[in-house]
Structure formats: structure tokens, C-alpha cells
Protein backbone atom coordinates (compact mmCIF):
# COMPACT_ATOMS: atom_id res chain seq x y z
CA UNK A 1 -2.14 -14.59 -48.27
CA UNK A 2 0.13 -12.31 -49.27
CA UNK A 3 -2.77 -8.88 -49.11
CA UNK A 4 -3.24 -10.46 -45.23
CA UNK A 5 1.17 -10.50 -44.23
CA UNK A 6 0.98 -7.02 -45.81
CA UNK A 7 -2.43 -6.07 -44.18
CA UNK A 8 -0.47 -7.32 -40.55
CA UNK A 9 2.25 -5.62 -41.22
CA UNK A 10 1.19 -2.02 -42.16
CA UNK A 11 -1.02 -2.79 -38.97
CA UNK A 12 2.04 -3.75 -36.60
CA UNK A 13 3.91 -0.67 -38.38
CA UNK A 14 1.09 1.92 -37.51
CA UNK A 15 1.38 0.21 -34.06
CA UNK A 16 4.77 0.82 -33.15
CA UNK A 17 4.35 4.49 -34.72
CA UNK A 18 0.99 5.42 -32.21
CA UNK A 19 3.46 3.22 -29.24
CA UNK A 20 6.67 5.48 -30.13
CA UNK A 21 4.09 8.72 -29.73
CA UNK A 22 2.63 7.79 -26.52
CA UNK A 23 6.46 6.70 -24.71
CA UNK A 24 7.21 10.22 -25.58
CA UNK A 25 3.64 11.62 -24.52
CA UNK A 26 3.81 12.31 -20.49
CA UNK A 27 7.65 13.35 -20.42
CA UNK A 28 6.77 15.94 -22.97
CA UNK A 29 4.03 16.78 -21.41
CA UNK A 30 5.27 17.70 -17.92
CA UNK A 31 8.17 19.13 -19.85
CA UNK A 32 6.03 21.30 -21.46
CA UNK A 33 3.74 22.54 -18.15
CA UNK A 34 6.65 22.91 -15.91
CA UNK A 35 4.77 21.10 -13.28
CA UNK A 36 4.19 17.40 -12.46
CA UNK A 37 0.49 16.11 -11.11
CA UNK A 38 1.14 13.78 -8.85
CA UNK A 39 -2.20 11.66 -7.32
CA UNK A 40 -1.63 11.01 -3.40
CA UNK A 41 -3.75 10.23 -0.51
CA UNK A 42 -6.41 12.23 0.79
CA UNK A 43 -4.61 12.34 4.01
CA UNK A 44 -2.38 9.57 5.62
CA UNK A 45 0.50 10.70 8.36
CA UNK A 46 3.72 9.37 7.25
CA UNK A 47 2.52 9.01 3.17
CA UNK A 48 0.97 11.85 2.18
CA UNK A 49 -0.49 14.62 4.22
CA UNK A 50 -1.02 18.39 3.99
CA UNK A 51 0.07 20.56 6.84
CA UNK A 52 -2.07 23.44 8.16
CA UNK A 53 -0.47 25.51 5.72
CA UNK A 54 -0.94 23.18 2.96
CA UNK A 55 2.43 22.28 2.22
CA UNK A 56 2.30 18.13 1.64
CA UNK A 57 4.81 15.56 3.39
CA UNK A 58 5.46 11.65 3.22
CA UNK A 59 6.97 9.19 1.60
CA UNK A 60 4.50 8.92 -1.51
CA UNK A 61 5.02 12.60 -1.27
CA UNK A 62 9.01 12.15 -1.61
CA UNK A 63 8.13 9.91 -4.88
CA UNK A 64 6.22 12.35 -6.68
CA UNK A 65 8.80 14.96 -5.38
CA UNK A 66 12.27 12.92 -6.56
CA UNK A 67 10.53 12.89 -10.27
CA UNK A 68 10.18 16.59 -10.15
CA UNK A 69 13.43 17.15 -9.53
CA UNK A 70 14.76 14.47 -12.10
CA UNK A 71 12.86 15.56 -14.92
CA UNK A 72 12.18 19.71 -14.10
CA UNK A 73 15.21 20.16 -11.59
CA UNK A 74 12.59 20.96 -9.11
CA UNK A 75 11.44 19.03 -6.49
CA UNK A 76 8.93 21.49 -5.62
CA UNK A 77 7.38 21.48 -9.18
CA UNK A 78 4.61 19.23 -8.25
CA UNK A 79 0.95 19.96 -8.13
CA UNK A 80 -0.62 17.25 -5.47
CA UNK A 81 -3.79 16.10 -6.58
CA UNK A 82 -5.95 14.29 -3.29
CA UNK A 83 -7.43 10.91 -4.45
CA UNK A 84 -9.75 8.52 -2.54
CA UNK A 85 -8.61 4.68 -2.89
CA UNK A 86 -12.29 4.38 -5.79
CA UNK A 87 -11.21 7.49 -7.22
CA UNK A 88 -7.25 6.52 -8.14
CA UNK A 89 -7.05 4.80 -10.96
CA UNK A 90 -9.48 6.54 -12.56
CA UNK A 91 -7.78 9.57 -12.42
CA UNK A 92 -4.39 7.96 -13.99
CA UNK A 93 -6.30 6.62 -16.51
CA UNK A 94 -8.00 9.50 -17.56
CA UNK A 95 -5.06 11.50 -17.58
CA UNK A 96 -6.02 13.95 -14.64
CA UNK A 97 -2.50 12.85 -13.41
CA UNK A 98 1.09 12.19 -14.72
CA UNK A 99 1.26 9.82 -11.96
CA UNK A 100 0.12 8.19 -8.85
CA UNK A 101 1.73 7.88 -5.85
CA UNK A 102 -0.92 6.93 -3.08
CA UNK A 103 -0.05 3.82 -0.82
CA UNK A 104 -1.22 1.39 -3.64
CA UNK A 105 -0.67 -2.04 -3.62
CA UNK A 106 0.94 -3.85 -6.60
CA UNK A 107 -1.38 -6.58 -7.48
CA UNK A 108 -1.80 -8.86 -10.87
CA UNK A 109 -5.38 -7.60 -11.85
CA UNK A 110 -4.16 -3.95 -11.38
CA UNK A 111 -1.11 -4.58 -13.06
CA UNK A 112 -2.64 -6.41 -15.84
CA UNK A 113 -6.09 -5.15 -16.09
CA UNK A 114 -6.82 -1.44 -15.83
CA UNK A 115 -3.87 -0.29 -18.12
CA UNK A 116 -1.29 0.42 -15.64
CA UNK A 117 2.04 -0.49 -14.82
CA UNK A 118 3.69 -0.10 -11.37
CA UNK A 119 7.50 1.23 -11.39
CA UNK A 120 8.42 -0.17 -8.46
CA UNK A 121 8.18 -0.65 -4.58
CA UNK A 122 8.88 1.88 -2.36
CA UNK A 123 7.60 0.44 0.79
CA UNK A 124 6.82 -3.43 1.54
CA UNK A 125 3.86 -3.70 3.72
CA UNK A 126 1.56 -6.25 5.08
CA UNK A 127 -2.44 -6.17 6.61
CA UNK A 128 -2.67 -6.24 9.93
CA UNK A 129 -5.65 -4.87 13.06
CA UNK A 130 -5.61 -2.22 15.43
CA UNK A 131 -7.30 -2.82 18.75
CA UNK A 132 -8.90 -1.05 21.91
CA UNK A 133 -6.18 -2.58 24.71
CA UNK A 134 -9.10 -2.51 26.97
CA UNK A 135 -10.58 -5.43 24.72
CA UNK A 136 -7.49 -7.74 26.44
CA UNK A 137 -7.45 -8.97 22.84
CA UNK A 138 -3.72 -10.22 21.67
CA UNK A 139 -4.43 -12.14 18.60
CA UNK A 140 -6.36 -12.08 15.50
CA UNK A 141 -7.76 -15.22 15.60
CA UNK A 142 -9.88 -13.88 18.62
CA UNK A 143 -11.87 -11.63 16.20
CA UNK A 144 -14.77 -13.80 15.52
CA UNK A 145 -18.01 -11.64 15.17
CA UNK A 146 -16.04 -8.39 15.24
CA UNK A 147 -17.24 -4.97 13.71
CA UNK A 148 -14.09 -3.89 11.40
CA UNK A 149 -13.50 -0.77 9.97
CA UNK A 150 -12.26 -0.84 6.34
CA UNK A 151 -11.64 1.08 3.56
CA UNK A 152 -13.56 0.86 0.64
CA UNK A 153 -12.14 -0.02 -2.88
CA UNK A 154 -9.04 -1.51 -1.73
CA UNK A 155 -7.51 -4.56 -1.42
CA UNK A 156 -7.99 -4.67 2.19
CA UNK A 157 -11.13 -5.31 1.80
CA UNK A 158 -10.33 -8.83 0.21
CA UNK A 159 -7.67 -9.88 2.57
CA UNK A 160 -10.30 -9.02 5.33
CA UNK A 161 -12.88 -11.79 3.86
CA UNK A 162 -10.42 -14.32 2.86
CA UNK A 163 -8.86 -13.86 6.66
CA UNK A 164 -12.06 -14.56 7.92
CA UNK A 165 -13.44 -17.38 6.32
CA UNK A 166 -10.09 -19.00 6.19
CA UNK A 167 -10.32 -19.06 9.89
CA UNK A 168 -13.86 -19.98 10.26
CA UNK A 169 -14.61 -16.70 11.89
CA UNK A 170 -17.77 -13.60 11.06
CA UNK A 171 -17.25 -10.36 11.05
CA UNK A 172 -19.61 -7.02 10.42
CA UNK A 173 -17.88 -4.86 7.62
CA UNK A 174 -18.17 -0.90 8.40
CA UNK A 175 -17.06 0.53 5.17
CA UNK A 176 -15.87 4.00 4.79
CA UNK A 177 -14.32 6.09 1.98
CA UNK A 178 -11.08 7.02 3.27
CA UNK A 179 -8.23 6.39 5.97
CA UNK A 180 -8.95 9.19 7.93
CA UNK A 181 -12.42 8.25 8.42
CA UNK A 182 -12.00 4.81 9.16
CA UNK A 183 -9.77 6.16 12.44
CA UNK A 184 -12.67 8.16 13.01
CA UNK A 185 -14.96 5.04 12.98
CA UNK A 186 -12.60 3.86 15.24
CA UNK A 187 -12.38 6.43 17.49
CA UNK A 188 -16.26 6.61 18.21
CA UNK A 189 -16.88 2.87 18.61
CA UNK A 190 -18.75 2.23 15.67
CA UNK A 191 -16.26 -0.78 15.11
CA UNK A 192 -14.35 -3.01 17.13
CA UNK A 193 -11.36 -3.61 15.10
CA UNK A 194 -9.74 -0.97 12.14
CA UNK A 195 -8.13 -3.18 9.66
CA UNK A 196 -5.69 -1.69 7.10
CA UNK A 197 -1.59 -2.02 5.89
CA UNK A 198 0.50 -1.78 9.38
CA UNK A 199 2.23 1.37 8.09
CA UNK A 200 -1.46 2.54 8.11
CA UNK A 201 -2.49 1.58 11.48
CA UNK A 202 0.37 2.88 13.34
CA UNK A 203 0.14 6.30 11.29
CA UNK A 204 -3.92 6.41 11.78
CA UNK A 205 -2.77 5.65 15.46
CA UNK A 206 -1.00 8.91 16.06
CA UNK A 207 -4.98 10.49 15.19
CA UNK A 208 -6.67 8.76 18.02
CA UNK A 209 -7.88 11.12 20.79
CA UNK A 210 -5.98 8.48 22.88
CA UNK A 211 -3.21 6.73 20.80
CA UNK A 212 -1.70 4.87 23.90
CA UNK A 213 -5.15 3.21 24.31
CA UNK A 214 -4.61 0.74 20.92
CA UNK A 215 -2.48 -1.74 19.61
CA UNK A 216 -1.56 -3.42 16.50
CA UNK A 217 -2.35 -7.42 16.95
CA UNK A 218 1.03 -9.23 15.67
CA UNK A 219 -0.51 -10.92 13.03
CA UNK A 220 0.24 -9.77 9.14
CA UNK A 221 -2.32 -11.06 6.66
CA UNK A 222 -1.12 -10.26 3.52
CA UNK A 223 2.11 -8.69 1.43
CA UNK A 224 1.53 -5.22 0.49
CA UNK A 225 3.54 -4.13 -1.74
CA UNK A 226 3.08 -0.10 -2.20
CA UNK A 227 4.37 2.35 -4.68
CA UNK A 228 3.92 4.37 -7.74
CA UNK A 229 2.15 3.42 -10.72
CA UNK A 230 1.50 5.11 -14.35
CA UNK A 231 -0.32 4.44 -17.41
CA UNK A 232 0.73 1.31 -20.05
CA UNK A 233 1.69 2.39 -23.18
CA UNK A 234 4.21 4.75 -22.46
CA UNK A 235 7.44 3.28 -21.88
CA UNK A 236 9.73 6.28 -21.66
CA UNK A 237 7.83 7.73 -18.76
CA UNK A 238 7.64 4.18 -17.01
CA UNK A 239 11.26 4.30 -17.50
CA UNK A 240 11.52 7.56 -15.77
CA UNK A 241 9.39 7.31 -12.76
CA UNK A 242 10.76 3.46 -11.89
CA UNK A 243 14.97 4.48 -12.11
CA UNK A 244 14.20 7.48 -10.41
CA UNK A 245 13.14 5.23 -7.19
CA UNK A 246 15.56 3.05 -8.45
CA UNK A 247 18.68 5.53 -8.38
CA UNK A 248 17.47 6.29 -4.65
CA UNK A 249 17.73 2.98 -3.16
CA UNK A 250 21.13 2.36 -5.11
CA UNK A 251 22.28 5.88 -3.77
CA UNK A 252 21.86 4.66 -0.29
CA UNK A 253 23.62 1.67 -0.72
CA UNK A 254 26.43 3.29 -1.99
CA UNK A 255 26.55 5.69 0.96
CA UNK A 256 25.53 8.61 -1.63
CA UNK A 257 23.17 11.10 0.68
CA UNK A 258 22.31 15.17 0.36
CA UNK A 259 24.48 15.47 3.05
CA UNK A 260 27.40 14.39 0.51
CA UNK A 261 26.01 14.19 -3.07
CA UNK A 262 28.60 17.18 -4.30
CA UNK A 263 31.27 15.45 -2.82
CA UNK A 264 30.66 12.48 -4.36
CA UNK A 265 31.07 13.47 -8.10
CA UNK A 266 34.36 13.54 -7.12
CA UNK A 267 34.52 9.73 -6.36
CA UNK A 268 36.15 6.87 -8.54
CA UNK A 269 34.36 4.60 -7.52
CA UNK A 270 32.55 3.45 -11.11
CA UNK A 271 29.27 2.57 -9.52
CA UNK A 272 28.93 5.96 -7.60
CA UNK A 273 30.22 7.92 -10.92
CA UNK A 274 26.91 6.19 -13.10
CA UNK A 275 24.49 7.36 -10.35
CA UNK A 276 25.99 10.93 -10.27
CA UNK A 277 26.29 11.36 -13.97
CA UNK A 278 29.97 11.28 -14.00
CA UNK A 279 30.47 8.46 -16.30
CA UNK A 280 27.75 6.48 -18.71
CA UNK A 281 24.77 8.48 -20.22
CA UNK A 282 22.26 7.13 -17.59
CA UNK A 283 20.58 10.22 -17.92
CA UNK A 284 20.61 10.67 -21.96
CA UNK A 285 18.99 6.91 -22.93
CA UNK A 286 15.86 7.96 -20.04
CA UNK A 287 15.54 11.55 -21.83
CA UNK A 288 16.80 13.16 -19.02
CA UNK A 289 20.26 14.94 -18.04
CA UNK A 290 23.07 12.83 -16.98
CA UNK A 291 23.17 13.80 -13.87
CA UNK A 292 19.59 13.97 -12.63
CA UNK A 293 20.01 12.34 -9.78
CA UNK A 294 21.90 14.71 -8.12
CA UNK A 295 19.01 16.86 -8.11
CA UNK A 296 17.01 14.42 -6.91
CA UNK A 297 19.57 13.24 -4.15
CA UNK A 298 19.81 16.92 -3.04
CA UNK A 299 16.63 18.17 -2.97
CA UNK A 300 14.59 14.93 -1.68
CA UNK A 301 17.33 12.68 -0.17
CA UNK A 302 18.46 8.97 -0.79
CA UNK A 303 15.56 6.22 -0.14
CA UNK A 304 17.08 6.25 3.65
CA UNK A 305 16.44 9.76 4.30
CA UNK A 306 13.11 9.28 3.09
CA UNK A 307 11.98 6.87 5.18
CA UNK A 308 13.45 8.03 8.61
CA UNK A 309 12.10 11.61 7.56
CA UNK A 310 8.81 10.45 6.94
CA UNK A 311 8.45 7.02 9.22
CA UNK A 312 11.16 6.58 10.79
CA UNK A 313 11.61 5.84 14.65
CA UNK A 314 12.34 9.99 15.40
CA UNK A 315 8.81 10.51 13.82
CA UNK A 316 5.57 10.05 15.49
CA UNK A 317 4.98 7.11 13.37
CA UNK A 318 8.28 5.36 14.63
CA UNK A 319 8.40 2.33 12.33
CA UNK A 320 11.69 0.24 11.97
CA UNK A 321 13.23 -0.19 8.60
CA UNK A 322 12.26 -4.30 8.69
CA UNK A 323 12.00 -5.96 5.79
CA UNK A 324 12.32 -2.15 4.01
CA UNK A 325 15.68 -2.03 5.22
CA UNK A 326 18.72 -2.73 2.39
CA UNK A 327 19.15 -6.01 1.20
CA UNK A 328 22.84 -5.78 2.99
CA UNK A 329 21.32 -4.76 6.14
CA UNK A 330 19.07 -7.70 6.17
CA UNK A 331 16.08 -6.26 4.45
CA UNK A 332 14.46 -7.18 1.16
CA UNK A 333 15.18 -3.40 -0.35
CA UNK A 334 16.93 -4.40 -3.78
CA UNK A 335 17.00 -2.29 -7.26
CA UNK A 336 18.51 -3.09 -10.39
CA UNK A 337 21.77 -1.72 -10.72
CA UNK A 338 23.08 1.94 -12.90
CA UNK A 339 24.91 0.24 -15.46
């Protein structure tokens, strides 16, 4: 009895010496590059998406970038690696990237299955369909023996069947590979209906050859929860990546923007003074400098500036805040607090 407790514990022991290695692993491993690879979508308006020139933009973009400039006081030290929705977690878990950051939704088998954790939520989304307005179609449950364009690998495609059957409708599946293609599918008729997260539909909308000519049914199928997820086993980097988009939404609560970030280390306020670096050691227990999210606040922006940057009604996209709006402002955007 005794040879087994010792046997467990020298076991246990040489656990918590490999789990102390790997926390430390990816932090000192973009440390060491001086660059952070970041997975994102192949191409999604609003998310992620290269310009002509190849420079990238959107909101997952703005995640990848914020860690950057926490951890290498560079928001522009990021190398954007294009992932299809089957080719994503295999990437993170092979270690082709430090992290992902490609409109994924938060689900228990991912979460607890693939050996991944998600940090966090930085946009709350929900299924929905996009229709020709020639169709005269206004609700979902008029769908019944539709062709629908969806994306393959995702959890779209789920929601899709469970919709359907629930309802006691058919539908054809055309599957494609990515979001850009399913607008194309769209676009030359080979489907009646292009199913996907709303945020989706109304930035695939924008890549019609006629935008004005479809609409977004008012039903929402399903709670998507999106945002950016890294490996299990390494808790230090978890750490990082999650109370970076943490410090974000707090800094917007507080009213802490680029605009005024330099300004606001001179505040007393005790709550602004722990997210600027001012007082506490935020920065020191996550491995990072105190004040790291002033870099991140002025080179990327609070979660606010993020979104109306990216997806916000001045954009093409022109989605509201809703439920991504601040828990004061009547939205369910919450994060722990700096303390």
C-alpha cells in the first residue's frame, strides 16, 4: 500500500512539474520569436479579412492584435495564419498557432474534448437565414424543402438539422468549405437560403453583387458564442489571452479609450489605476508588465472601439451593439473585474 501512495505521488509530482513547463511554454515562446501566430478566418468582412494590400482587419483581428501588444508591446507583431472552419483546431492543436481567433463558437465538446480552452467571448451571436426578397419569404418556418447553403465543419451545420426536424420541415444541404464561398453559392442560385451566425450573414451580405436584394429572416436559432481559444495545459498563456479581452471590456466601462489612456494614469480612481498599471501588479502575477494594457488600449482600442471600428453602424456591416453592448447599457457584455 504504501509502494502504491508513493508510486501516486512521485506520479502527481512529475505531473505538476511537465504542467508548470507547459503554463510557461507559449508565453516563452512568442517571447522568444518576437511575433505572435494568430489563426483567423480565411476571409469574413467585419472578423477577419485581408485588404488588397494584405494588411488584415476585424474584430478577431483586434484579439490577436490586443495580445501582441500586451505581451511584445506591439500590436503589429502578429503573423495571421488563414484557417478554414475543418482546418482550426487542428492547427491549435498541433501548435502551428499560439492562438486562434476565428469566429468560433464556444461549445461543451470543444471545450472539453479536443484539448482546448476558450478565454472568453468577444462577440455573442446567434444562427439565423439570409433570403432572396424576391422569394416574399418573412419567416423561417416557411423554409420547408429549401436548398441551404452551409458551411462545413461547424456548428451551423447542427443547428441547421435540429431547426429542421424540430419544425417538421426538409431541407437540401449545399455544403461548402468556407464563408466566402457559401455567399458565392448564394449569389449564383445554387441554394435558396445561406444559413450562418447573423454577424455572418449581414457581413457575407455586403459581397452580394446585389446586397439590397436579401434579407436576414428575424428568427435566431441558436446562441453563438464566439471568441478566442488556446490549447489546455497551459495555464499562464490562458491567463494571458482571456484578461487581455478581459481588461478591454473593463476599460470601456470605465470610460478608459486610446483617445484618453495617457490621461488616465493620472486618475484616482482605484479601479482605473489596476487596469493602467498604476496600482496592484496585474501585470507581474500574468508574466507581463504592469501596465500592459496601456499598450493594448493605445494601439488596438477599448472593446467599444473595436466593435464600432470593425461592425459597427458607420461600417458597411452596420450591426447594433445588442446584447454585445455593456452590461450597464443593457447588454450582456460582463468581465471579471482587475482586482
Amino acid at each position: 500500500m504504501k509502494k502504491t501512495i508513493m508510486t501516486v505521488g512521485l506520479a502527481a509530482t512529475g505531473m505538476l512539474a511537465m504542467g508548470a513547463q507547459a503554463q510557461a511554454s507559449t508565453l516563452d515562446d512568442v517571447i522568444s520569436a518576437g511575433e505572435l501566430r494568430c489563426g483567423v478566418s480565411t476571409g469574413l468582412p467585419g472578423f477577419s479579412q485581408p485588404d488588397s494590400s494584405g494588411n488584415w482587419a476585424g474584430i478577431d483581428v483586434d484579439t490577436c492584435r490586443a495580445v501582441a501588444a500586451a505581451v511584445l508591446d506591439d500590436a503589429d507583431a502578429v503573423e495571421f495564419v488563414p484557417l478554414t472552419a475543418a482546418e482550426r483546431f487542428t492547427a491549435l492543436q498541433s501548435g502551428e498557432i499560439d492562438m486562434l481567433s476565428r469566429n468560433t463558437t464556444w461549445t461543451t465538446t470543444r471545450d472539453a474534448s479536443l484539448g482546448l480552452n476558450f478565454t472568453g467571448t468577444n462577440y455573442y451571436d446567434g444562427q439565423g437565414f439570409l433570403v432572396d426578397e424576391a422569394l416574399g419569404i418573412d419567416s423561417a418556418t416557411q423554409l420547408d424543402g429549401a436548398a441551404v447553403c452551409v458551411q462545413a465543419g461547424t456548428t451551423t451545420e447542427l443547428n441547421l438539422a435540429d431547426y429542421f426536424r424540430a419544425n417538421g420541415m426538409e431541407f437540401e444541404a449545399v455544403v461548402v468549405d468556407s464563408s466566402s464561398a457559401s455567399a458565392q453559392a448564394f449569389d449564383n442560385n445554387r441554394c435558396d437560403v445561406l444559413t450562418s451566425d447573423t454577424s455572418q450573414l449581414a457581413a457575407l451580405r455586403t459581397e452580394l453583387n446585389d446586397p439590397d436584394s436579401a434579407v436576414i429572416l428575424p428568427e435566431v436559432i441558436s446562441k453563438e458564442p464566439l471568441g478566442p481559444v488556446v490549447r489546455q495545459g497551459d495555464d499562464a498563456w490562458f491567463n494571458v489571452v482571456k484578461w487581455v479581452l478581459f481588461g478591454q471590456i473593463n476599460a470601456e466601462e470605465y470610460g478608459i479609450s486610446s483617445d484618453n489612456v495617457d490621461e488616465m494614469l493620472e486618475s484616482s480612481d482605484p479601479n482605473v489605476m489596476r487596469i493602467v498599471g498604476t496600482d496592484g501588479n496585474m501585470g507581474e502575477i500574468l508574466g507581463l508588465d504592469d501596465d500592459f494594457m496601456v499598450d493594448v488600449i493605445s494601439q488596438v482600442g477599448n472593446y467599444g472601439e473595436m466593435f464600432e471600428r470593425n461592425v459597427g453602424p458607420n461600417t458597411p456591416i452596420g450591426l447594433s451593439r445588442g446584447v454585445n453592448a455593456l452590461w450597464t447599457d443593457g447588454g450582456i457584455l460582463y468581465a471579471p473585474p482587475f482586482r
